[in-house]
Protein backbone atom coordinates (compact mmCIF):
# COMPACT_ATOMS: atom_id res chain seq x y z
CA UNK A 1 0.00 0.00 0.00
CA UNK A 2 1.39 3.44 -0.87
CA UNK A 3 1.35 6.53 0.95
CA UNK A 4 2.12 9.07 -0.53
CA UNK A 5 3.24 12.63 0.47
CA UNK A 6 2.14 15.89 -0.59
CA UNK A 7 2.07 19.89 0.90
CA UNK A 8 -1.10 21.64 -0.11
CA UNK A 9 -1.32 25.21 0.17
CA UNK A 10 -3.95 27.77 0.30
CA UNK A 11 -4.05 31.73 0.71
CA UNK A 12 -5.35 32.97 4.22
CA UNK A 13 -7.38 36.10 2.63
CA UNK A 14 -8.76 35.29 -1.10
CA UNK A 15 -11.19 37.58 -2.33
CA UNK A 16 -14.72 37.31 -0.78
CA UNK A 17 -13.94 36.08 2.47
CA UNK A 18 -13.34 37.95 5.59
CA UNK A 19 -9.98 38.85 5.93
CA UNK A 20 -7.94 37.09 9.03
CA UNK A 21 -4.84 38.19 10.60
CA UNK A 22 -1.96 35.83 11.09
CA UNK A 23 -2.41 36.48 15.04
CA UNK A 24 -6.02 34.91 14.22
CA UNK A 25 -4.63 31.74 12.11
CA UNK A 26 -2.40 31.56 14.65
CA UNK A 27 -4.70 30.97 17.48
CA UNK A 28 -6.74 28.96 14.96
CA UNK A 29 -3.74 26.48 14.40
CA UNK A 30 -3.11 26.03 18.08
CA UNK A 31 -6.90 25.31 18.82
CA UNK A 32 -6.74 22.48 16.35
CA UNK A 33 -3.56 21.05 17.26
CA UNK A 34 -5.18 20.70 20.91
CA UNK A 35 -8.26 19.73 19.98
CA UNK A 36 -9.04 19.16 16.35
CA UNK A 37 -12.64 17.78 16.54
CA UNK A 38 -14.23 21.23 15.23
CA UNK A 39 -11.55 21.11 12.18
CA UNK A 40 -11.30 17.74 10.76
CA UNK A 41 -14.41 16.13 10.67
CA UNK A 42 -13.18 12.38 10.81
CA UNK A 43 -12.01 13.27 14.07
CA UNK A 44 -14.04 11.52 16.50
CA UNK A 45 -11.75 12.63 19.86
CA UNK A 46 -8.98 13.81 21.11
CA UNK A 47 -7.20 13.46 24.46
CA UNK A 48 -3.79 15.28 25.56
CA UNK A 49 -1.95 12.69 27.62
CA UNK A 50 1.51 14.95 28.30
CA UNK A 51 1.69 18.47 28.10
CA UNK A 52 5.49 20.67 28.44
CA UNK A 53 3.42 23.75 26.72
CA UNK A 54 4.33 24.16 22.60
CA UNK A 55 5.24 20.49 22.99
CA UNK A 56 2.29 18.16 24.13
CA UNK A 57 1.37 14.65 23.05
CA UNK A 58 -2.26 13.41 22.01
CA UNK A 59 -4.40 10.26 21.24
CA UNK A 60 -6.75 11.19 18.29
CA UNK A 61 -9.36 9.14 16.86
CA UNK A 62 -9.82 9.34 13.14
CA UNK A 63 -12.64 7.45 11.22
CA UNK A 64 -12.86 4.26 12.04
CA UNK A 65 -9.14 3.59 12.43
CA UNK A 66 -8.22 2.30 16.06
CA UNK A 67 -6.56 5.52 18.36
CA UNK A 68 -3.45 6.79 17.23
CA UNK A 69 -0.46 9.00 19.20
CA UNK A 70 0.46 12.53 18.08
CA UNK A 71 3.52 13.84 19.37
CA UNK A 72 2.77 17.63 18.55
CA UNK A 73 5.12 20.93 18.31
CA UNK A 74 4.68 24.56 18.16
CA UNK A 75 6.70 26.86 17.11
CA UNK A 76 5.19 30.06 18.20
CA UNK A 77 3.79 32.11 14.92
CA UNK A 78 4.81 30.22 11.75
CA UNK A 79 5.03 25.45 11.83
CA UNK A 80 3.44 22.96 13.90
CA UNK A 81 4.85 19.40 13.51
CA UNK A 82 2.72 16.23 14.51
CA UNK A 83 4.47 12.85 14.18
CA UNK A 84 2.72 9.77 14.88
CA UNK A 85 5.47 6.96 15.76
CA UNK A 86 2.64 4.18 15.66
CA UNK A 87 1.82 5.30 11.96
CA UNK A 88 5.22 6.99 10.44
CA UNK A 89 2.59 10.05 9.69
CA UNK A 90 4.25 13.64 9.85
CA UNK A 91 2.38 16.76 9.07
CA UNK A 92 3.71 19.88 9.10
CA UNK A 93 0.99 23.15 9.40
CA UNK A 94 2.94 26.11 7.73
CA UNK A 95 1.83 29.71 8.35
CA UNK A 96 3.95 32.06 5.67
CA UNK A 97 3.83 34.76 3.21
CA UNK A 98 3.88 35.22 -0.10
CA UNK A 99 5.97 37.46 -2.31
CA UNK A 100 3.07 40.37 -2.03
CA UNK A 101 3.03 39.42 2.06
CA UNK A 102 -0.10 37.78 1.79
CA UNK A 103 -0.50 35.21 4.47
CA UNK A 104 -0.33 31.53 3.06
CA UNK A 105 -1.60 28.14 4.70
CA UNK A 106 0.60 25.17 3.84
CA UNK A 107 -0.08 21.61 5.13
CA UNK A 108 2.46 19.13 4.12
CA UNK A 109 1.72 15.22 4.88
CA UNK A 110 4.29 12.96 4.52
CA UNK A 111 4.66 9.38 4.67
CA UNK A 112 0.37 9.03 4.06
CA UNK A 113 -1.95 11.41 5.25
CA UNK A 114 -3.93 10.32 8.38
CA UNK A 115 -6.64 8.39 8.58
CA UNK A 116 -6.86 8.10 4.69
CA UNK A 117 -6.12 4.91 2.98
CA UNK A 118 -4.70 4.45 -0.19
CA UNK A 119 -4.29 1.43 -2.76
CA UNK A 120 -0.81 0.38 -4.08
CA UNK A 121 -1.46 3.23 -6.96
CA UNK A 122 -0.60 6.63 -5.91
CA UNK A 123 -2.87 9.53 -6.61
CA UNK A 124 -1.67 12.06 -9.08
CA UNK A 125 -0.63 15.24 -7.47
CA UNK A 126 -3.26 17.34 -8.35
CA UNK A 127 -6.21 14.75 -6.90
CA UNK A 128 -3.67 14.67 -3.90
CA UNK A 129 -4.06 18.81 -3.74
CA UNK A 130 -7.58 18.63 -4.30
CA UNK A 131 -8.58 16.24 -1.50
CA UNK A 132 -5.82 16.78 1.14
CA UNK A 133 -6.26 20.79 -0.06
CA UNK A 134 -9.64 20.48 1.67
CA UNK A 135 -8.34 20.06 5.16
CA UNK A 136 -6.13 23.52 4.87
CA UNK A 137 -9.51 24.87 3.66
CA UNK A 138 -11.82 23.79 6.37
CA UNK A 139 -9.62 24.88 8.74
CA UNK A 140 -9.85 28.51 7.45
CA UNK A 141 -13.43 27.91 7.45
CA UNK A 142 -13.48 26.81 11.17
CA UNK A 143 -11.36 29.56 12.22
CA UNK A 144 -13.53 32.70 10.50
CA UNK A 145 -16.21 30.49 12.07
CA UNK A 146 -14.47 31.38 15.47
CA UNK A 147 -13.70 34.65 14.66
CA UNK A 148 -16.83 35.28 14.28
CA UNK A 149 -18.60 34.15 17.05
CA UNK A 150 -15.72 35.51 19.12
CA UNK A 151 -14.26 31.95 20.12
CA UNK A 152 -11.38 33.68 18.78
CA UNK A 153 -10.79 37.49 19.65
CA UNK A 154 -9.36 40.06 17.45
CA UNK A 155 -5.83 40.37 18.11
């Protein structure tokens, strides 16, 4: 079975949406990383079982797949890294800027993508984009969501 790696990335601010600050992503990002049942919705729960601060450690649930352990860390402002030692899964959450300083959303997933499975044929990159693109996007989503209700505060 392949798994296959890719880094999907999305701008913060197109057109037609409210705009976010990076202080708002920010707090966004660290929400999910602690609890991500609001952003990825085959997350089922979440537990932190260690916590030193920007580096904590969490069981997830995803789908159907049995629990799985998420060594998480923050680097205030800009990555997050999760690493799963049970799966090999790393994912890296990127907050940057583009050449205009527009704020971009990367997510890179390497070694698989969690709680997806795959056959022995790897997906083209641009199906890759398309479906593992949808997670940066519904976290965006999720965060103006917060914004808005005031979950997250204007910073």
């Amino acid at each position: 079975m392949s798994k296959p790696s890719i880094a999907c990335s999305r701008k913060v601010n197109p057109e037609g949406v409210p705009k976010l600050s990076a202080a708002q992503v920010w707090k966004g990002l660290t929400l999910k990383a602690r609890d991500p049942v609001s952003f990825i919705p085959i997350a089922k729960s979440s537990e932190i079982i260690e916590d030193l601060g920007n580096t904590f450690t969490r069981r997830v649930v995803l789908g159907d797949n049995p629990p799985i352990t998420e060594v998480i860390v923050q680097h205030e402002g800009a990555i997050i890294y999760f690493e799963s030692p049970e799966t090999g899964h790393k994912v890296t959450n990127i907050l940057s800027y583009d050449e205009n300083n527009e704020l971009i959303l990367t997510y890179c997933f390497a070694n698989g993508i969690p709680g997806q499975k795959f056959t022995d044929q790897v997906p083209a990159p641009e199906v890759l984009n398309q479906s593992a693109g949808k997670s940066v996007e519904k976290t965006l989503e999720v965060i103006r969501r917060m914004v808005a209700d005031g979950t997250i505060k204007e910073e």
